[in-house]
N, C-alpha and C. Protein backbone atom coordinates (compact mmCIF):
# COMPACT_ATOMS: atom_id res chain seq x y z
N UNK A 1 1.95 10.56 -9.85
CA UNK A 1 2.03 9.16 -10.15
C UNK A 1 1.72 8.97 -11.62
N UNK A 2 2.50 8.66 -12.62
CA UNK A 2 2.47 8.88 -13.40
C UNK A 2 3.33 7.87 -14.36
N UNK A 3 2.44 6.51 -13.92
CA UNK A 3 3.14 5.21 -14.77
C UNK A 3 1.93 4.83 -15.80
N UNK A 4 2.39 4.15 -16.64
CA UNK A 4 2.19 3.16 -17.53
C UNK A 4 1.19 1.78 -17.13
N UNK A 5 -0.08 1.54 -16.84
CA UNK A 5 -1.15 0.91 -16.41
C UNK A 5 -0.70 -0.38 -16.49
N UNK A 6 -0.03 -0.96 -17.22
CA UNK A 6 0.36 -2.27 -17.87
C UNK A 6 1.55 -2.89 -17.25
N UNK A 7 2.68 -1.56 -17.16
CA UNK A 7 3.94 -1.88 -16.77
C UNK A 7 4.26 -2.04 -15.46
N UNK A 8 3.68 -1.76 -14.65
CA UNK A 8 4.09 -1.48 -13.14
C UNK A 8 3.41 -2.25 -12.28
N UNK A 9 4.47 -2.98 -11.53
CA UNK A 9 4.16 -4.47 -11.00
C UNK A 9 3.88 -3.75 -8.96
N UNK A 10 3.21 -4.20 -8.40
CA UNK A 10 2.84 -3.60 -6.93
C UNK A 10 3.02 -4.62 -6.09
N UNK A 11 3.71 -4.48 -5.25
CA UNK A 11 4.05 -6.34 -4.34
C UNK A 11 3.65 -5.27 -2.72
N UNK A 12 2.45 -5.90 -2.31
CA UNK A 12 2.15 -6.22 -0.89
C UNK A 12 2.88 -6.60 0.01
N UNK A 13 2.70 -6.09 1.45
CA UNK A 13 3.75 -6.67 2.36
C UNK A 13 2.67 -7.28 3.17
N UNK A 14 2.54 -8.37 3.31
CA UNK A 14 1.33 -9.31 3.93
C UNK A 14 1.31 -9.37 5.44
N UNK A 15 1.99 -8.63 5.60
CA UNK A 15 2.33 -8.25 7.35
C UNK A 15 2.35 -6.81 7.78
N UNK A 16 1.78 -6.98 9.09
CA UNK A 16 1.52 -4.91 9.15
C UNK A 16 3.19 -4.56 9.58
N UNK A 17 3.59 -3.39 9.14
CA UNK A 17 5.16 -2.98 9.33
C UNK A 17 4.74 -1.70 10.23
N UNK A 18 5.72 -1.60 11.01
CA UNK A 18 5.68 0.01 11.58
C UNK A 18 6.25 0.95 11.07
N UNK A 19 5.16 1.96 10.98
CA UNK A 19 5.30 2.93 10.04
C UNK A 19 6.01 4.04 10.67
N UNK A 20 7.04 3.81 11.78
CA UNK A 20 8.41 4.88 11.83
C UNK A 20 9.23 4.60 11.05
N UNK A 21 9.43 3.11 9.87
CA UNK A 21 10.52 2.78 9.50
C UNK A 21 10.14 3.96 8.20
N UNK A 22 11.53 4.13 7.55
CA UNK A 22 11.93 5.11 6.19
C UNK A 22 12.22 4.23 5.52
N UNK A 23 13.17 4.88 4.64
CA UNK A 23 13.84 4.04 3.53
C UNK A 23 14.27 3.28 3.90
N UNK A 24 15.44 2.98 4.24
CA UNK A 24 16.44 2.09 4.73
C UNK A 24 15.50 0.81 5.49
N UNK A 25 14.72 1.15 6.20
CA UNK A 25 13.76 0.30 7.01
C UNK A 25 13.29 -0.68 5.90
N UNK A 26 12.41 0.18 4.89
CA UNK A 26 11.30 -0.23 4.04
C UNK A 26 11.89 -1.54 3.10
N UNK A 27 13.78 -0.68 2.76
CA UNK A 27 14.67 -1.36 1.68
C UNK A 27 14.81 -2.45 2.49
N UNK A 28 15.38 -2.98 3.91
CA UNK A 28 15.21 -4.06 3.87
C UNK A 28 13.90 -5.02 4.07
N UNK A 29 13.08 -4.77 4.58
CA UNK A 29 11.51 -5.65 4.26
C UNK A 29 11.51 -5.98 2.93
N UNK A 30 11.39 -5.09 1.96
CA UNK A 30 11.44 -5.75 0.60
C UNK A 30 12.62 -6.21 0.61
N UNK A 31 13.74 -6.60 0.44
CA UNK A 31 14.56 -7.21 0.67
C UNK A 31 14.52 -8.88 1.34
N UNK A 32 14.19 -8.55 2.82
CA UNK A 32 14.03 -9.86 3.76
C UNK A 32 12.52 -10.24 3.55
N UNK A 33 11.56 -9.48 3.66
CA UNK A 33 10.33 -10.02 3.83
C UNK A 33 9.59 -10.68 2.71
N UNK A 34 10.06 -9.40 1.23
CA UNK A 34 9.33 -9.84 0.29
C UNK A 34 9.88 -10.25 -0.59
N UNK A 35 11.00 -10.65 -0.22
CA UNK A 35 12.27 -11.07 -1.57
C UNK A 35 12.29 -10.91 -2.89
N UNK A 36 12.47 -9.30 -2.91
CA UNK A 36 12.21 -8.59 -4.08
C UNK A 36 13.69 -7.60 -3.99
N UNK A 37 13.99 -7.29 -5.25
CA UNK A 37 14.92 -6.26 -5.29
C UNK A 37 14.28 -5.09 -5.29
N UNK A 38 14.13 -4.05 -4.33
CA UNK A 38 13.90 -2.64 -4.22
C UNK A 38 14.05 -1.79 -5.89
N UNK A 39 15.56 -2.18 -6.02
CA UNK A 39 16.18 -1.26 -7.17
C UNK A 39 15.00 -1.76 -8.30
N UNK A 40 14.33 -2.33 -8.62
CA UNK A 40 13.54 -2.82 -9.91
C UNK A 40 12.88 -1.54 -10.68
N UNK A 41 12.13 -0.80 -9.65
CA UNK A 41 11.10 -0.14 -10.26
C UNK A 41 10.00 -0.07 -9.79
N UNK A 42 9.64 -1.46 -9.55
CA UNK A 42 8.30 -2.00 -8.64
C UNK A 42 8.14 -0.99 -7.43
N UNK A 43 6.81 -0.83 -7.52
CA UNK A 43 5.91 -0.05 -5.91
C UNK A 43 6.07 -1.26 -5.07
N UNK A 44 6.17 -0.83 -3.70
CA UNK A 44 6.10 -1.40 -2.60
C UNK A 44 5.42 -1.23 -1.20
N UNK A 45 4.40 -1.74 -1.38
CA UNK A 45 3.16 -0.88 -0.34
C UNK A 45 3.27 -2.00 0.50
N UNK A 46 3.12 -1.04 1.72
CA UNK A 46 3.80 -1.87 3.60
C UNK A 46 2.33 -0.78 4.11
N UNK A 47 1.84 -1.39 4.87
CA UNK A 47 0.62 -0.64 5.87
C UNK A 47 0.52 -1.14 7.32
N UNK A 48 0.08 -0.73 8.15
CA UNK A 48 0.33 -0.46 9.26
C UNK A 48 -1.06 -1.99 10.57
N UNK A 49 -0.09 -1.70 11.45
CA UNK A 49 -1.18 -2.66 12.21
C UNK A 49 -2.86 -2.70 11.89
N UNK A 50 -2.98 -1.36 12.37
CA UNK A 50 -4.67 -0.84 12.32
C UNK A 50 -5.09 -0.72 10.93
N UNK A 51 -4.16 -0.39 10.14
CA UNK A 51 -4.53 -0.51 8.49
C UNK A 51 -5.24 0.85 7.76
N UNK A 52 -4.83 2.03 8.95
CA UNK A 52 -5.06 3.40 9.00
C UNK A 52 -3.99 4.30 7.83
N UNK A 53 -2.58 3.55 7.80
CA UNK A 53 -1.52 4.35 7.08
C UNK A 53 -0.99 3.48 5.72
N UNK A 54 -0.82 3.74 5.23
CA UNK A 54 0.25 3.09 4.38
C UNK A 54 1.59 4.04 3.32
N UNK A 55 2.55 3.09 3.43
CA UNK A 55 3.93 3.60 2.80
C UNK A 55 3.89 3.17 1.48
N UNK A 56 4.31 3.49 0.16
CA UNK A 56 4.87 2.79 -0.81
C UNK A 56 6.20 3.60 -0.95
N UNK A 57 7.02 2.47 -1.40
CA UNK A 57 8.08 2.64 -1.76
C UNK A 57 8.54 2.11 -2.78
N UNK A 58 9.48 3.08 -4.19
CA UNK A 58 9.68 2.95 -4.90
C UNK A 58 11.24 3.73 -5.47
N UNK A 59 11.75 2.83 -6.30
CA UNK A 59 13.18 3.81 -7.03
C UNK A 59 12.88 4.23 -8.08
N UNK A 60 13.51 5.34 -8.63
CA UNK A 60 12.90 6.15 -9.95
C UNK A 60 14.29 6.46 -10.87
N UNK A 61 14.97 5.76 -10.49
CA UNK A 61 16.21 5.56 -11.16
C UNK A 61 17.52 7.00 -10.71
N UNK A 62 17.27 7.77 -9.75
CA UNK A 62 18.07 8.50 -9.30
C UNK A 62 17.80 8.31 -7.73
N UNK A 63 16.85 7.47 -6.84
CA UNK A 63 16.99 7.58 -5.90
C UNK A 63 15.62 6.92 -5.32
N UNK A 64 15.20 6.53 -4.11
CA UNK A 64 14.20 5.99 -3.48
C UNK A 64 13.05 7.57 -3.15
N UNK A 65 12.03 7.12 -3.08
CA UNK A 65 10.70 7.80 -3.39
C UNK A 65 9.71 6.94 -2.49
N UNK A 66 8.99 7.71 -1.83
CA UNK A 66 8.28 7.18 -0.83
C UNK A 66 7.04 7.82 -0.43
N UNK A 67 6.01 7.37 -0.75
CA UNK A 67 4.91 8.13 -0.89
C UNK A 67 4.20 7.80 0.68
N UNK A 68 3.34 8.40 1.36
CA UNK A 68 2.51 8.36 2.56
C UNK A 68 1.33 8.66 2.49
N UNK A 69 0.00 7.53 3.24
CA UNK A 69 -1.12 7.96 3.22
C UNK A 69 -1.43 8.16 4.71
N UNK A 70 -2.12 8.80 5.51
CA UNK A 70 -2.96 8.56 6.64
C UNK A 70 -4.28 8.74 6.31
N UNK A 71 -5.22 8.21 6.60
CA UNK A 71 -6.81 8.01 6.94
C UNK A 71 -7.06 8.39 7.94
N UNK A 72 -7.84 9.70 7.90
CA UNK A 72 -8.60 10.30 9.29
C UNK A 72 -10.12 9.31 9.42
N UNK A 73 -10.39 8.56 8.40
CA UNK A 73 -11.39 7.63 8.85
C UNK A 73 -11.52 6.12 8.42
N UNK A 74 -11.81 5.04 8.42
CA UNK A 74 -11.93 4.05 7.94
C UNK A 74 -10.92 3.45 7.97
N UNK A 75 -10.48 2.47 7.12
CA UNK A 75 -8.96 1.44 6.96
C UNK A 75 -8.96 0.67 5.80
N UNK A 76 -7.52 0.93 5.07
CA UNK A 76 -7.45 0.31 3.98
C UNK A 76 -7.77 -1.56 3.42
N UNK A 77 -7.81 -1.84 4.83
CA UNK A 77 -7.95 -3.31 4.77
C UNK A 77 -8.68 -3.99 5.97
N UNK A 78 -9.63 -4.72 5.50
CA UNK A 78 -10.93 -5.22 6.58
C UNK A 78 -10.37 -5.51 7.57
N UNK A 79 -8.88 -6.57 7.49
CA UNK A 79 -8.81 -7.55 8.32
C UNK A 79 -7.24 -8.05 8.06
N UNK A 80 -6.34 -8.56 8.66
CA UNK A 80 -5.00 -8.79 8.78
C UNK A 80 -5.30 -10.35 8.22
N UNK A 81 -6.22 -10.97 8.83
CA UNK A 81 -6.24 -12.57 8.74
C UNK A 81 -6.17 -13.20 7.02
N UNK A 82 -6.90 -12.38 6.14
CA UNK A 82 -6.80 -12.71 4.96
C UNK A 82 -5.84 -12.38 4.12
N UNK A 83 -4.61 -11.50 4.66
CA UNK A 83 -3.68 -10.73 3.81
C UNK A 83 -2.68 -11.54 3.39
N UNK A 84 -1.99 -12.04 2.38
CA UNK A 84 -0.69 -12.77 2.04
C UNK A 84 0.27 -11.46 1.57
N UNK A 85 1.50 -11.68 1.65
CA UNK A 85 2.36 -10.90 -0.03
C UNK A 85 2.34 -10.97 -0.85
N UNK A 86 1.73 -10.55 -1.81
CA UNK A 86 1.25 -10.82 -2.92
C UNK A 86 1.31 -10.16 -4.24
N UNK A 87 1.31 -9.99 -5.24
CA UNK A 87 1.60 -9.09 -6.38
C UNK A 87 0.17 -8.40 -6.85
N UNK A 88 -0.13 -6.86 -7.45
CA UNK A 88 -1.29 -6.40 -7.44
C UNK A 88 -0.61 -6.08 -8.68
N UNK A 89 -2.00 -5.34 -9.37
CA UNK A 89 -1.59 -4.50 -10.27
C UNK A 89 -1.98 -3.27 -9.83
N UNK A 90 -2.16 -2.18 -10.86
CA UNK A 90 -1.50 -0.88 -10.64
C UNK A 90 -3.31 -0.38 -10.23
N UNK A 91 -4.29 -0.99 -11.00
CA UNK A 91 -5.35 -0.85 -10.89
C UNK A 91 -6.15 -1.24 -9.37
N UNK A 92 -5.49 -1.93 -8.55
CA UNK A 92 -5.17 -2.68 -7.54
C UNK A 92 -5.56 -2.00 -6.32
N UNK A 93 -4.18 -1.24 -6.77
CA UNK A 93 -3.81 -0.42 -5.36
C UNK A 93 -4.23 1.20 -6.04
N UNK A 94 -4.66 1.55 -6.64
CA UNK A 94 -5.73 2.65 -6.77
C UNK A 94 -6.99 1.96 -6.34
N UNK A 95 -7.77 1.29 -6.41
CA UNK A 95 -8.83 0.94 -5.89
C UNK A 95 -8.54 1.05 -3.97
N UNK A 96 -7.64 0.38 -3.46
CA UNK A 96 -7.03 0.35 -1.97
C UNK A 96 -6.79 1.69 -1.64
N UNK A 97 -6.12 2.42 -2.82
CA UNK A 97 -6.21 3.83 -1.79
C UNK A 97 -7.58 4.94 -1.70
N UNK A 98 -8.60 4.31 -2.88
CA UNK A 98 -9.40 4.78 -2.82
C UNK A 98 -10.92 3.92 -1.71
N UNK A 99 -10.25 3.05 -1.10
CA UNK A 99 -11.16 2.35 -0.38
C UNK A 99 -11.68 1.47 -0.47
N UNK A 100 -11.96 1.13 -1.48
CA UNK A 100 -12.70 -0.45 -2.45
C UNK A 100 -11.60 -1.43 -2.04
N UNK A 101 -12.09 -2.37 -1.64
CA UNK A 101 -11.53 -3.75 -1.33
C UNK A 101 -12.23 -4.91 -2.19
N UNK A 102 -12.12 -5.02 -3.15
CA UNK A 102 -12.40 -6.18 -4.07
C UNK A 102 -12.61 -7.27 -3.87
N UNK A 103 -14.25 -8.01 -4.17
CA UNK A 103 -15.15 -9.02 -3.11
C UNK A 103 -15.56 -8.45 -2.03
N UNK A 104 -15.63 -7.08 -1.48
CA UNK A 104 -16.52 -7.02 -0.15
C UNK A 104 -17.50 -5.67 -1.40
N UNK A 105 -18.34 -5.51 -0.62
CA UNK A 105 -19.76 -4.73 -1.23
C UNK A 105 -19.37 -3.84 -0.29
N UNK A 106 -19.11 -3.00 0.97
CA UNK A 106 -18.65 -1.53 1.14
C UNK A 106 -17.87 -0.96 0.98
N UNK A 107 -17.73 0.50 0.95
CA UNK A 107 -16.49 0.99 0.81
C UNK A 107 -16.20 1.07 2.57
N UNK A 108 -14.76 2.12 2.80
CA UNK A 108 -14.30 1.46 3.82
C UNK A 108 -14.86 2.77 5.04
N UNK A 109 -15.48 3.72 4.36
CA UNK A 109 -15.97 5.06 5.10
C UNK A 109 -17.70 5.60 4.49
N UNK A 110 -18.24 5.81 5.32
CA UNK A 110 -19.85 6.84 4.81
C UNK A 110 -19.43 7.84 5.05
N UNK A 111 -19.85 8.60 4.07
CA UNK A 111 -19.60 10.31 3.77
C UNK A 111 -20.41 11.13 5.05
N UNK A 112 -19.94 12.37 5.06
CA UNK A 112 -20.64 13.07 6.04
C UNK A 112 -21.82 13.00 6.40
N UNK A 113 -22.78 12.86 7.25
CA UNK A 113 -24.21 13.09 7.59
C UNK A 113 -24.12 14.69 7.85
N UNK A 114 -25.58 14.88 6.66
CA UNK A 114 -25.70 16.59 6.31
C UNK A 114 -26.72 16.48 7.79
N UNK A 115 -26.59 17.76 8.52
CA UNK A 115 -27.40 17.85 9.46
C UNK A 115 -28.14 18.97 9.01
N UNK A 116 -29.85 19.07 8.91
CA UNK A 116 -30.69 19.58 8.21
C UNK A 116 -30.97 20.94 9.09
């Protein structure tokens, strides 16, 4: 991952998507859901009911690119009820994949308990 901090615009899908869809799936949500042109450039992060997975999707000027997370613990997002579509920045959604949810005080997992 290897953009430009300033330049790169991140649009949310404010609704959980199912994460069997691929490209073609993803291209139309941004399309119908988030009324955005895919082809731009722009990341496009879609996450899942439970808020365990998330997709971004992006074009790199020869073709669609699609990155995948799963979480063996915790969830990228507290709660469905507060989510809109919305535009992030790049700083944004590195904080989200690293767990920080911005305005809450936990992260979204406690580290191992060392057993003595």
């Amino acid at each position: 991952m290897f953009f430009p901090e300033g330049q790169v615009r991140v649009h949310l899908c404010g609704q959980p998507v199912d994460m069997r869809k691929s490209y073609d799936g993803l291209y139309a949500l941004t399309r119908n859901t988030l009324h955005r042109d895919p082809l731009s450039g722009h990341l496009f992060v879609f996450i899942n009911r439970r808020a365990t997975q998330m997709k971004v999707l992006y074009w790199d000027r020869t073709g669609f690119c699609l990155w995948a997370k799963r979480l063996e613990q915790g969830r990228f997002l507290s709660g469905w009820q507060n989510v809109t579509p919305r535009e992030m920045d790049w700083t944004g959604l590195k904080l989200m994949l690293e767990g920080i949810e911005p305005g809450r005080l936990r992260k979204r997992y406690k580290g191992p308990i060392n057993a003595q």
